[in-house]
N, C-alpha and C. Protein backbone atom coordinates (compact mmCIF):
# COMPACT_ATOMS: atom_id res chain seq x y z
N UNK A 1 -3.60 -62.26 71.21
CA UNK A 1 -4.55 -61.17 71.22
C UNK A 1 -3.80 -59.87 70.90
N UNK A 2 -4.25 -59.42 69.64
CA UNK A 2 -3.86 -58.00 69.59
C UNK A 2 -4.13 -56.93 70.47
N UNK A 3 -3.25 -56.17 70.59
CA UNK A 3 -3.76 -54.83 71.94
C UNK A 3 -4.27 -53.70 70.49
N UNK A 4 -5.17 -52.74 71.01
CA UNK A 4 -5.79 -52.31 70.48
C UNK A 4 -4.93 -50.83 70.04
N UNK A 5 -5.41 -49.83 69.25
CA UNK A 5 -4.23 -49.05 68.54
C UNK A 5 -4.70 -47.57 69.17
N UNK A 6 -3.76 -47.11 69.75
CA UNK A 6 -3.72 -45.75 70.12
C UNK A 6 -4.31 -45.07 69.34
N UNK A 7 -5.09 -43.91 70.11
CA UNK A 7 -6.28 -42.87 69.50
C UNK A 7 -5.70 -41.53 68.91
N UNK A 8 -5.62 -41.69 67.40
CA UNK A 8 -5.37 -40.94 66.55
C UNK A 8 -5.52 -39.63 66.61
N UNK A 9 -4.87 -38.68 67.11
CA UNK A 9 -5.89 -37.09 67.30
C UNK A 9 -5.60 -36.33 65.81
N UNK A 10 -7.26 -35.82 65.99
CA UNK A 10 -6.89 -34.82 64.49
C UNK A 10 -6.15 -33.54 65.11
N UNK A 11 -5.60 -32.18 64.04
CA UNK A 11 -5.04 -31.37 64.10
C UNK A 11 -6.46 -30.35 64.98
N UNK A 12 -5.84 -29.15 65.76
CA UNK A 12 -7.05 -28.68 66.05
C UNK A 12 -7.05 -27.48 64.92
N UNK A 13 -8.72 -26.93 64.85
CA UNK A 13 -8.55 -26.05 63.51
C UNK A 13 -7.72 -24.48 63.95
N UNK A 14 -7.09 -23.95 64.73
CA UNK A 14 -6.61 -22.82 65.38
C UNK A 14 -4.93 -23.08 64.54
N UNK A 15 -4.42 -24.62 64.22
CA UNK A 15 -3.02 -24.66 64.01
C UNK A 15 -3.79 -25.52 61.97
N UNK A 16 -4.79 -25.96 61.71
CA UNK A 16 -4.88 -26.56 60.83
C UNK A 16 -3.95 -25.69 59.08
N UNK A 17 -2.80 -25.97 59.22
CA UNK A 17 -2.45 -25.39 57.24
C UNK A 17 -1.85 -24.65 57.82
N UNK A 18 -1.10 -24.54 59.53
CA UNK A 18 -0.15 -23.47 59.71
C UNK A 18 1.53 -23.81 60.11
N UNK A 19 1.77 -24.92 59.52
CA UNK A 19 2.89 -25.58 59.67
C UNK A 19 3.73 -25.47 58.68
N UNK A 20 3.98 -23.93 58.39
CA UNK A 20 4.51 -24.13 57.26
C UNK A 20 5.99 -23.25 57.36
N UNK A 21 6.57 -22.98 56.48
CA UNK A 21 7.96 -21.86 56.87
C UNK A 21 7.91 -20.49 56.56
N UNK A 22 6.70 -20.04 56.31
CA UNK A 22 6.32 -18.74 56.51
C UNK A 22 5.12 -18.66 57.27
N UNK A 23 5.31 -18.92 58.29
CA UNK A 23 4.32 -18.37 59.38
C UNK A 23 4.39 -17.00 59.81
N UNK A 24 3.37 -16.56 59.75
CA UNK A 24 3.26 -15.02 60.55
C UNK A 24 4.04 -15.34 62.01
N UNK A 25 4.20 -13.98 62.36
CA UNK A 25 4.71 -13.99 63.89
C UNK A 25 3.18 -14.25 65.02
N UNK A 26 2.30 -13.86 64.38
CA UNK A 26 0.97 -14.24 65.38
C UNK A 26 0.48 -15.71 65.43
N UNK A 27 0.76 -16.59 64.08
CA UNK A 27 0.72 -18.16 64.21
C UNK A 27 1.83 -18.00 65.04
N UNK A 28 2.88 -17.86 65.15
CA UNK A 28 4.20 -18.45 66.19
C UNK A 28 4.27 -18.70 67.81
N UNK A 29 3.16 -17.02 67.62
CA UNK A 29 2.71 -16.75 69.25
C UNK A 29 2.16 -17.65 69.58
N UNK A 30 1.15 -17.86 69.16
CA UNK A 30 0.03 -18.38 69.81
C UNK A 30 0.50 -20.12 69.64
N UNK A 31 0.87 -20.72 68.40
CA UNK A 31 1.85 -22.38 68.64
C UNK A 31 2.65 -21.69 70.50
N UNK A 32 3.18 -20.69 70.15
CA UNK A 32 4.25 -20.97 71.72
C UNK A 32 3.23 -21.25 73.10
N UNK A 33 2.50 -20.35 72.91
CA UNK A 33 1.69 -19.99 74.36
C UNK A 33 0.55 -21.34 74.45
N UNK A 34 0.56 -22.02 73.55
CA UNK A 34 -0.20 -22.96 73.37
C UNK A 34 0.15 -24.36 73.27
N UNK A 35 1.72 -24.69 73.10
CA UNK A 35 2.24 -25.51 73.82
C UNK A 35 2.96 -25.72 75.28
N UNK A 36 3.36 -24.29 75.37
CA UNK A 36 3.81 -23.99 76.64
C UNK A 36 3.21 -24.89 77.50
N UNK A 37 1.46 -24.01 77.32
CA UNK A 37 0.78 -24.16 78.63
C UNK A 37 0.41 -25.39 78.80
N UNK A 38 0.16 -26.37 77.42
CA UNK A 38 -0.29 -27.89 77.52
C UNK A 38 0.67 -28.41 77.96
N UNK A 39 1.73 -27.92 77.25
CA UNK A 39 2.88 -29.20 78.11
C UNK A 39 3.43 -29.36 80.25
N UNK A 40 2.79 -28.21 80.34
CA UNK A 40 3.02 -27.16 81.59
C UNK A 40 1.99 -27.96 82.37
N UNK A 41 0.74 -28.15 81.80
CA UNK A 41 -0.08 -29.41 82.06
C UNK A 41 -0.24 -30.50 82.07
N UNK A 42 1.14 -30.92 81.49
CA UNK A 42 1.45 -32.19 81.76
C UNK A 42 1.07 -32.88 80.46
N UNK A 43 0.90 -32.25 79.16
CA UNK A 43 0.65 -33.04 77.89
C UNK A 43 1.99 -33.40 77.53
N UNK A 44 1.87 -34.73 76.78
CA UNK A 44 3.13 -34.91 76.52
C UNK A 44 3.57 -34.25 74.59
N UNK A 45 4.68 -34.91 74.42
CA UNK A 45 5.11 -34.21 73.30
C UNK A 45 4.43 -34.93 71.83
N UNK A 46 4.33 -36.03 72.25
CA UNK A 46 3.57 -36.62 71.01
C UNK A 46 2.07 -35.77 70.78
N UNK A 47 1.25 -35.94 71.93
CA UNK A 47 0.21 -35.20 71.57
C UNK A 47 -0.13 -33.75 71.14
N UNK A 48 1.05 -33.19 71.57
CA UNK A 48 1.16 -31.97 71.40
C UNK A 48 1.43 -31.80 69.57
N UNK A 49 2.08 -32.38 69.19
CA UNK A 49 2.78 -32.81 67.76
C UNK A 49 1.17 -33.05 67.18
N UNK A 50 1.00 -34.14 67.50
CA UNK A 50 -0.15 -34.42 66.55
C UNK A 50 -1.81 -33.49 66.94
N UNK A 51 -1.60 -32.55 67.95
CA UNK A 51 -2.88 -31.51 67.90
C UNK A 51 -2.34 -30.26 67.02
N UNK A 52 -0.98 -29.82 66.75
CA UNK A 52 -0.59 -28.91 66.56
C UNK A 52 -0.09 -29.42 64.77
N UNK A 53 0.03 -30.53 64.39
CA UNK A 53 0.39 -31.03 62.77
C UNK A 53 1.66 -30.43 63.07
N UNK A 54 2.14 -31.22 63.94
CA UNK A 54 3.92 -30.81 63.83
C UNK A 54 4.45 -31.72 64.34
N UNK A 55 5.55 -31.95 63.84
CA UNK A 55 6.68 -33.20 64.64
C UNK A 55 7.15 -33.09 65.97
N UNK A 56 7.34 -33.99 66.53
CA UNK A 56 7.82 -33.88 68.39
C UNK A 56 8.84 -32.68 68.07
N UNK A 57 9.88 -33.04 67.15
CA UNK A 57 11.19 -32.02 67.06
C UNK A 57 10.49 -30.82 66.98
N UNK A 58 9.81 -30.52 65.97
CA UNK A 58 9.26 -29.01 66.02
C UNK A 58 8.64 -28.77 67.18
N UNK A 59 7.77 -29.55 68.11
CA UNK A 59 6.97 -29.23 69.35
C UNK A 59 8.46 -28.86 70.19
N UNK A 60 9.67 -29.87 70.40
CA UNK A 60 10.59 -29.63 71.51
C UNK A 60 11.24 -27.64 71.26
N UNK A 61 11.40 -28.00 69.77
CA UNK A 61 12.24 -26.18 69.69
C UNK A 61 11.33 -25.26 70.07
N UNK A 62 9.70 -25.53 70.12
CA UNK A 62 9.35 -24.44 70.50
C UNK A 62 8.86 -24.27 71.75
N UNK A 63 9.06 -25.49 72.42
CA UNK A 63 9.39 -25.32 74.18
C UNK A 63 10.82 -24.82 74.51
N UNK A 64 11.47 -24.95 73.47
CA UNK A 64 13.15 -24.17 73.82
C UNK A 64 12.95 -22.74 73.55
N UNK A 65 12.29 -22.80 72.76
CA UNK A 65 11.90 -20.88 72.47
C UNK A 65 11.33 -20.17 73.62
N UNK A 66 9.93 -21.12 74.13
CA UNK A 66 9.35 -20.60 75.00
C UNK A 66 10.00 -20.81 76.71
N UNK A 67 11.45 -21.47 76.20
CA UNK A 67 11.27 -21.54 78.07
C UNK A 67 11.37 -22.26 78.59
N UNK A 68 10.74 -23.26 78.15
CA UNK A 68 9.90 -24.27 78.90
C UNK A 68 11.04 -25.84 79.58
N UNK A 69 11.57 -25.87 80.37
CA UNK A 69 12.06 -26.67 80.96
C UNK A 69 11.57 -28.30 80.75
N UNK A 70 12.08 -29.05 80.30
CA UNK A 70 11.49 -30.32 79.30
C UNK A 70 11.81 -31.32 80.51
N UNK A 71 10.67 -32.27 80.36
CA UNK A 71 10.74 -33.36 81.45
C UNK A 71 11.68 -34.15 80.95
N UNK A 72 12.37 -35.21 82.22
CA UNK A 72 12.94 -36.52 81.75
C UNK A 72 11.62 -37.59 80.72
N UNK A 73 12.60 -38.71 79.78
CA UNK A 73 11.60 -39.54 79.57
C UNK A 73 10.81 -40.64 80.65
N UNK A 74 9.83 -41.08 80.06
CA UNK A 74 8.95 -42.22 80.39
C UNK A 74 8.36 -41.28 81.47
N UNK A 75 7.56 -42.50 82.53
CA UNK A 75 6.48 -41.60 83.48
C UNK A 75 7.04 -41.68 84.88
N UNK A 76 6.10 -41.07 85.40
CA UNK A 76 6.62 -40.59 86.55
C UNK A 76 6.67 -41.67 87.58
N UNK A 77 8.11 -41.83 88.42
CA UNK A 77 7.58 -42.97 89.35
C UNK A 77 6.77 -42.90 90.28
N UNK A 78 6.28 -43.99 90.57
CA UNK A 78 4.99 -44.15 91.92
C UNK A 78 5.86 -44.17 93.31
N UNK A 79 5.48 -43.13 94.27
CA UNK A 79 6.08 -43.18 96.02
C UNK A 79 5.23 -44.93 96.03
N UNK A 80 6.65 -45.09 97.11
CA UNK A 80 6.08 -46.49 97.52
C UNK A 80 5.67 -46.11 98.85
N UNK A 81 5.50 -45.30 99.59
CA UNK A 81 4.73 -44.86 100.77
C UNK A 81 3.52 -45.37 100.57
């Protein structure tokens, strides 16, 4: 039995055609403050990549820009309490 295939996200239209190497400084802002806060929420980096049409690498530098203290991999363990 095949397992079924992870849910594709499109780009949202706020980042759609702004992935490029001349970005304004106001696309930059708003990619920062806008991964910041998702990832801050606990989004991970893939999704962040594929809402934003950017690669994990580009999502990680601009949590290094912004600050943002990067989790270990995989998930979080379960208390056995």
């Amino acid at each position: 039995m095949a397992y079924p295939s992870r849910p594709v996200r499109d780009v949202l239209p706020q980042f759609n055609g702004t992935a490029t190497v001349r970005q304004t400084p106001q696309q930059r802002a708003d990619l920062r403050t806008f991964v910041a806060e998702q990832y801050t929420a606990l989004c991970s980096l893939r999704v962040l990549a594929e809402l934003t049409g950017r690669s994990q690498t580009a999502v990680s530098r601009v949590l290094d820009e912004a600050g943002v203290p990067r989790r270990g991999p995989g998930a979080s363990r379960l208390s056995t309490t």
